[in-house]
PDB file of N, CA and C in Angstrom:
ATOM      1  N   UNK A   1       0.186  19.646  23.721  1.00  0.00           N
ATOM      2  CA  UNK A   1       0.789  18.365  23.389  1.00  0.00           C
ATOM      3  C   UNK A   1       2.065  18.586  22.590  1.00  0.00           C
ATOM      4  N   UNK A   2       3.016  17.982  23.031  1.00  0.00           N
ATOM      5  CA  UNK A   2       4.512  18.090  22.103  1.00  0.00           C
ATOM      6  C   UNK A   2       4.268  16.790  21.264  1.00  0.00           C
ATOM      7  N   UNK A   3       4.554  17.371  20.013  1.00  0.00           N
ATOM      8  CA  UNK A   3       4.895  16.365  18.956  1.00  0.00           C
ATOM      9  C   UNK A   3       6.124  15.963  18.537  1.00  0.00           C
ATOM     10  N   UNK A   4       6.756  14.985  17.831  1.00  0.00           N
ATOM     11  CA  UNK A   4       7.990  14.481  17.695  1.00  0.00           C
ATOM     12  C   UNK A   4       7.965  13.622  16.879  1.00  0.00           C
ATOM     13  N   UNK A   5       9.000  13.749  15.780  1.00  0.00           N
ATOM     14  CA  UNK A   5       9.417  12.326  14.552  1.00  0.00           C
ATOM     15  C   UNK A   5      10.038  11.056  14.805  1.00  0.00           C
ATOM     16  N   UNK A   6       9.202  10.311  14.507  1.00  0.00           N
ATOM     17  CA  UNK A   6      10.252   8.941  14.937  1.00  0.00           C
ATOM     18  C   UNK A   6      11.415   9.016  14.197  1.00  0.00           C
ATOM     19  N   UNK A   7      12.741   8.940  14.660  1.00  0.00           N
ATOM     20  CA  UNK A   7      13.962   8.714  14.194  1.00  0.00           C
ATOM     21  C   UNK A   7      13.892   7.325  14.166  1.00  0.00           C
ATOM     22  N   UNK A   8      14.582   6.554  12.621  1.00  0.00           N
ATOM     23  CA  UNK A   8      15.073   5.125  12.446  1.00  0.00           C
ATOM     24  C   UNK A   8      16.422   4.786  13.357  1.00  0.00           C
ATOM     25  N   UNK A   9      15.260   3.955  14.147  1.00  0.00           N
ATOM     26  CA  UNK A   9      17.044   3.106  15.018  1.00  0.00           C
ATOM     27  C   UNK A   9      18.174   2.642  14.169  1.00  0.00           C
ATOM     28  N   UNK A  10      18.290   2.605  13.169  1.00  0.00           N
ATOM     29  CA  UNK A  10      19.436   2.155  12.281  1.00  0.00           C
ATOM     30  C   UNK A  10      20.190   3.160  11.912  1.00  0.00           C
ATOM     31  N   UNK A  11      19.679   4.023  11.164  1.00  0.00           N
ATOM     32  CA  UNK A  11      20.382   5.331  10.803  1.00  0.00           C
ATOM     33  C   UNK A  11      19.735   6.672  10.981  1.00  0.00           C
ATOM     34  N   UNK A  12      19.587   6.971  11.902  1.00  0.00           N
ATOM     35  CA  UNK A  12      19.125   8.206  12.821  1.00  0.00           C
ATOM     36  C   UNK A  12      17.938   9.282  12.234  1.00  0.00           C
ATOM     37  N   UNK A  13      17.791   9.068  10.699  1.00  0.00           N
ATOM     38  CA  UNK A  13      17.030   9.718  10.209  1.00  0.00           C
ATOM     39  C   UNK A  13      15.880   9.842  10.051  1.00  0.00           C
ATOM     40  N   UNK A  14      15.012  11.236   9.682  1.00  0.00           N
ATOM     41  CA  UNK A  14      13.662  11.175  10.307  1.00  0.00           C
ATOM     42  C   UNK A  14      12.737   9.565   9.359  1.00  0.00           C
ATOM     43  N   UNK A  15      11.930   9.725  10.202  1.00  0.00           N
ATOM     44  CA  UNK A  15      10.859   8.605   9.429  1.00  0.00           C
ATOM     45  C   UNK A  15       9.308   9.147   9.034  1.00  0.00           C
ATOM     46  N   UNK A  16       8.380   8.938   8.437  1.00  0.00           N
ATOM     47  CA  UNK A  16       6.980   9.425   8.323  1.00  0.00           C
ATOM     48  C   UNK A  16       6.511   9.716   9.248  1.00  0.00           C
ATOM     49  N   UNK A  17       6.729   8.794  10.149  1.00  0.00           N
ATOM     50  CA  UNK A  17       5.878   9.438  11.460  1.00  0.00           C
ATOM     51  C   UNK A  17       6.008   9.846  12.848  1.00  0.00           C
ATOM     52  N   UNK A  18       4.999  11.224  13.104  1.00  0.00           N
ATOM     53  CA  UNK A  18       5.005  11.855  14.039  1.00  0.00           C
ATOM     54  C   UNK A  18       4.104  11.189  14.959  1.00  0.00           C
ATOM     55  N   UNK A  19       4.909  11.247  16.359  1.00  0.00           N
ATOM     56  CA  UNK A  19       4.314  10.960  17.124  1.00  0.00           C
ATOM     57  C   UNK A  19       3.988  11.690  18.540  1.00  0.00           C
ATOM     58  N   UNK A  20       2.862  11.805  19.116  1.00  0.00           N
ATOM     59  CA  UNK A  20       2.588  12.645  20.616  1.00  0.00           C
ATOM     60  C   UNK A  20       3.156  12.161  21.630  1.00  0.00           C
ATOM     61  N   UNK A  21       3.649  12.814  22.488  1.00  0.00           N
ATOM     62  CA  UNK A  21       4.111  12.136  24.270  1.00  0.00           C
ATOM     63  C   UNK A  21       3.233  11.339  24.909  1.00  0.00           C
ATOM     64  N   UNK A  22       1.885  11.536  24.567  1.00  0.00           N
ATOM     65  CA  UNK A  22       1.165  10.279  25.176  1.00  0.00           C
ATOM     66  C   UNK A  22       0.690   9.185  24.231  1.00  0.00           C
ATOM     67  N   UNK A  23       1.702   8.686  23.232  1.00  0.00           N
ATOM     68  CA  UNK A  23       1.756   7.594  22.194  1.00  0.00           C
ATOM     69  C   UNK A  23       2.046   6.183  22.115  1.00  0.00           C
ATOM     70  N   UNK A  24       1.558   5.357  22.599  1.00  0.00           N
ATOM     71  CA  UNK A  24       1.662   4.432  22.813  1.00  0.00           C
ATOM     72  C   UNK A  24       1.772   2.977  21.630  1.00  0.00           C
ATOM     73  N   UNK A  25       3.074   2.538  21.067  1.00  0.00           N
ATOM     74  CA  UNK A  25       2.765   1.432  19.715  1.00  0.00           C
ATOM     75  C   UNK A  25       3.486   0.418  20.749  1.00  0.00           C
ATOM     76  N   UNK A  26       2.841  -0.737  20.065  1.00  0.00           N
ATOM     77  CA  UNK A  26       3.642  -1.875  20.703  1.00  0.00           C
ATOM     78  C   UNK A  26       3.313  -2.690  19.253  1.00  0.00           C
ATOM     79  N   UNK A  27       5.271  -3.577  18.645  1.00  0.00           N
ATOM     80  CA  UNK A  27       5.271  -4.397  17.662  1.00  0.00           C
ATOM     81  C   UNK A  27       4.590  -3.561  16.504  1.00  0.00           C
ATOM     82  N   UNK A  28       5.308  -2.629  16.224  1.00  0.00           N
ATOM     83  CA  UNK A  28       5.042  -1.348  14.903  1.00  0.00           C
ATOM     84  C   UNK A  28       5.725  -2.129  13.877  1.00  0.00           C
ATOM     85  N   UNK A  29       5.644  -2.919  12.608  1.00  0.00           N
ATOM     86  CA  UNK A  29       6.757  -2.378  11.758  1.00  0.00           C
ATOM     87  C   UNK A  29       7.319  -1.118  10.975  1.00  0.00           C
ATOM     88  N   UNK A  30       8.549  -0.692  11.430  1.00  0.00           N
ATOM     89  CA  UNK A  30       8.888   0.928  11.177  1.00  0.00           C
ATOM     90  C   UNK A  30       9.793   0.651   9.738  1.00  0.00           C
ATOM     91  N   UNK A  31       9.231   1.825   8.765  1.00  0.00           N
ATOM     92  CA  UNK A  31      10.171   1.451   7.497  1.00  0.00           C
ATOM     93  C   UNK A  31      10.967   2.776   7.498  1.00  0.00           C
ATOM     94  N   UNK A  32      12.393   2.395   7.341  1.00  0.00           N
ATOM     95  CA  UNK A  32      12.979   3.826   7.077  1.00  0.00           C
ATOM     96  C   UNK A  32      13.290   3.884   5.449  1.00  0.00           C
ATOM     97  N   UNK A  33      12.245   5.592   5.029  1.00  0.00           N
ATOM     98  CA  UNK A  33      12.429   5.473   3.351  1.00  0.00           C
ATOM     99  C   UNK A  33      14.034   5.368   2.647  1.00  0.00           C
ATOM    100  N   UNK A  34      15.054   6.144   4.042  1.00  0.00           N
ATOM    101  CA  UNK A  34      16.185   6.389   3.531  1.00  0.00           C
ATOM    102  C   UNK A  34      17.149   5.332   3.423  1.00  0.00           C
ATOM    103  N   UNK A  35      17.586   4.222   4.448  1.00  0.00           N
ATOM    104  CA  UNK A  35      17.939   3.256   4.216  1.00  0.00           C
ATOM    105  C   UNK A  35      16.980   1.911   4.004  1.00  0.00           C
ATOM    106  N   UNK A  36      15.943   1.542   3.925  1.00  0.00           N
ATOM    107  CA  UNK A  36      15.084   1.165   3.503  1.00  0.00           C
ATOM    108  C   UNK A  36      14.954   0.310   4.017  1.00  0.00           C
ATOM    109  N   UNK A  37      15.079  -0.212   5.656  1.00  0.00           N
ATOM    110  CA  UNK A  37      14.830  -1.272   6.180  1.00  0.00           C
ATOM    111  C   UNK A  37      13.862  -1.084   7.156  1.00  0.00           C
ATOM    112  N   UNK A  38      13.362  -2.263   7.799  1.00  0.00           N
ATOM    113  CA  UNK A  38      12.190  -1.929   8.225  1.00  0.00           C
ATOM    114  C   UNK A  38      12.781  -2.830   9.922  1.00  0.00           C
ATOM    115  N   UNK A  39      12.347  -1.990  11.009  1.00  0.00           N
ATOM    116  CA  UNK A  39      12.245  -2.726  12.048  1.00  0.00           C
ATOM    117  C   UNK A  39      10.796  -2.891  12.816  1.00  0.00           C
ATOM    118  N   UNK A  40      10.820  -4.163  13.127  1.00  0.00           N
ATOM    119  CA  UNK A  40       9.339  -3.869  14.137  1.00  0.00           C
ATOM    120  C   UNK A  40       9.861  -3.231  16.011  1.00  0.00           C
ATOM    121  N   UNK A  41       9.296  -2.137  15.917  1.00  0.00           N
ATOM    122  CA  UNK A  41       9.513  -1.323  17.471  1.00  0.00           C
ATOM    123  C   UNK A  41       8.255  -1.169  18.341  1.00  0.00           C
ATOM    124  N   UNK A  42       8.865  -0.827  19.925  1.00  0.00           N
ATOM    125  CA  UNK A  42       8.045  -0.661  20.555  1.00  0.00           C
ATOM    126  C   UNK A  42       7.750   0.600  21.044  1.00  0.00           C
ATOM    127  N   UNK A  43       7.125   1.970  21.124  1.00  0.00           N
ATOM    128  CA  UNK A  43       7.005   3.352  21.597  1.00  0.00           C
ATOM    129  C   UNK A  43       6.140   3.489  22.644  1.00  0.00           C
ATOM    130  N   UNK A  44       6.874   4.080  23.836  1.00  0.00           N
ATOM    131  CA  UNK A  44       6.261   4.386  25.171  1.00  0.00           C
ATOM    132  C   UNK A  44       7.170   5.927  25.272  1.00  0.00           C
ATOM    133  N   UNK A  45       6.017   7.147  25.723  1.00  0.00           N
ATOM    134  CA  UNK A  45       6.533   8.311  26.298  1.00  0.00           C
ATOM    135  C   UNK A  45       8.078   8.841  25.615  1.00  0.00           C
ATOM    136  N   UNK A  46       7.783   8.715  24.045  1.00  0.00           N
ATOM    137  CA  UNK A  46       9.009   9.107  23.332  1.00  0.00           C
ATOM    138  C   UNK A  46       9.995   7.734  23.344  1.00  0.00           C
ATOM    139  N   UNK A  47      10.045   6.762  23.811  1.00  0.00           N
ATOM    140  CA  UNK A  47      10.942   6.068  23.778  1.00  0.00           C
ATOM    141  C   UNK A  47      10.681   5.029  22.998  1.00  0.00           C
ATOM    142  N   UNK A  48      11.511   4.685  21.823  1.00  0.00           N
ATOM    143  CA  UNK A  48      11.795   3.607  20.579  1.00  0.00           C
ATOM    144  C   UNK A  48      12.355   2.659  21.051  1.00  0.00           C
ATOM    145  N   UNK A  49      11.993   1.362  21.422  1.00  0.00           N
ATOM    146  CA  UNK A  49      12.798   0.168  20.987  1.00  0.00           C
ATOM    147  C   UNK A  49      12.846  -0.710  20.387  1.00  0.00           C
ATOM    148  N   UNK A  50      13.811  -1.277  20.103  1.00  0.00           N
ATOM    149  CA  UNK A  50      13.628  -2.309  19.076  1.00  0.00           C
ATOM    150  C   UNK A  50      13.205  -3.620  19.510  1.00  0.00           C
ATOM    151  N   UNK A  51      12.647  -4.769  18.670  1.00  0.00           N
ATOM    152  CA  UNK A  51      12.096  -5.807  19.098  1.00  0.00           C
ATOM    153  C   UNK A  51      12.968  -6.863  18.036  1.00  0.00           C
ATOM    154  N   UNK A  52      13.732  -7.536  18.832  1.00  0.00           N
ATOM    155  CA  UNK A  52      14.613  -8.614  17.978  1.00  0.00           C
ATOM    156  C   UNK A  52      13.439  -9.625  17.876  1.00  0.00           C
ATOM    157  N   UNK A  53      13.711 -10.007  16.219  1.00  0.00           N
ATOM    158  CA  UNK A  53      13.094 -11.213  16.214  1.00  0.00           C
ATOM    159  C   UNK A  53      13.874 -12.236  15.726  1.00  0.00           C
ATOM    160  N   UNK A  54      13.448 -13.437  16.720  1.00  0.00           N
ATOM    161  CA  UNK A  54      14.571 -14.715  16.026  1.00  0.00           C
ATOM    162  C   UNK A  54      14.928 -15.080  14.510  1.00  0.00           C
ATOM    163  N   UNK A  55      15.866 -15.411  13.923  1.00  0.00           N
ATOM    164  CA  UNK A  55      16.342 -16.072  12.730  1.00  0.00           C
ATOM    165  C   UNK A  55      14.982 -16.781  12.137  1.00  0.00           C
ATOM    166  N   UNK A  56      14.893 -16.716  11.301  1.00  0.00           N
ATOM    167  CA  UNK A  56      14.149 -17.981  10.624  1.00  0.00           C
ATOM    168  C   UNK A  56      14.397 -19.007  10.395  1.00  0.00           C
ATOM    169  N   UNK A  57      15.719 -19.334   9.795  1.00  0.00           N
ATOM    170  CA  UNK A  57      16.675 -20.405  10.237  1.00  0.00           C
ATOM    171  C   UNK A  57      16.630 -21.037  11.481  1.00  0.00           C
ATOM    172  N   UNK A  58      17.049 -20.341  12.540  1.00  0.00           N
ATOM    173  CA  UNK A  58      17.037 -21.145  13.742  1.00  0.00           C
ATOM    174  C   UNK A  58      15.722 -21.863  14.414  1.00  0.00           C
ATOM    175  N   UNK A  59      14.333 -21.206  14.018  1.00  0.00           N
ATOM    176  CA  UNK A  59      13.718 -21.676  14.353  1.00  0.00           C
ATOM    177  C   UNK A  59      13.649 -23.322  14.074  1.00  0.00           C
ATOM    178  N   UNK A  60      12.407 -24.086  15.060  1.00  0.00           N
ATOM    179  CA  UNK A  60      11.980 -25.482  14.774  1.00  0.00           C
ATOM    180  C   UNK A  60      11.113 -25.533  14.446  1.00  0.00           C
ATOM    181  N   UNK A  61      10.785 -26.692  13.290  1.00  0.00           N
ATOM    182  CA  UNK A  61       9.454 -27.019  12.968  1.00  0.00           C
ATOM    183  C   UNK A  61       9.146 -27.779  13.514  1.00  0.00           C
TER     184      UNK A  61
END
């Protein structure tokens, strides 16, 4: 099994966690310690993406 660090989609740097090629997250929130923001992502077969979430503002009540 190959292992691998999640890199922060924001600023490229490593994050806590390692993850396997057959790893599957869906709607993670990812915190990066170094710039300190957090995205919620999705991980399939090494691949990170990000999950926009709408404004809070824009929403309707």
């Amino acid at each position: 099994m190959e292992n691998k660090w999640i890199l922060c989609p924001v600023c490229g740097n490593k994050t806590r966690l390692k993850i396997r090629n057959d790893t599957e997250i869906s709607k993670f929130p990812l915190y990066c310690p170094k710039c300190r923001q957090e995205n919620l992502i999705n991980v399939k077969s090494f691949k990170v993406t990000i999950i926009k979430e709408p404004d809070a503002k824009t929403q309707s009540r």
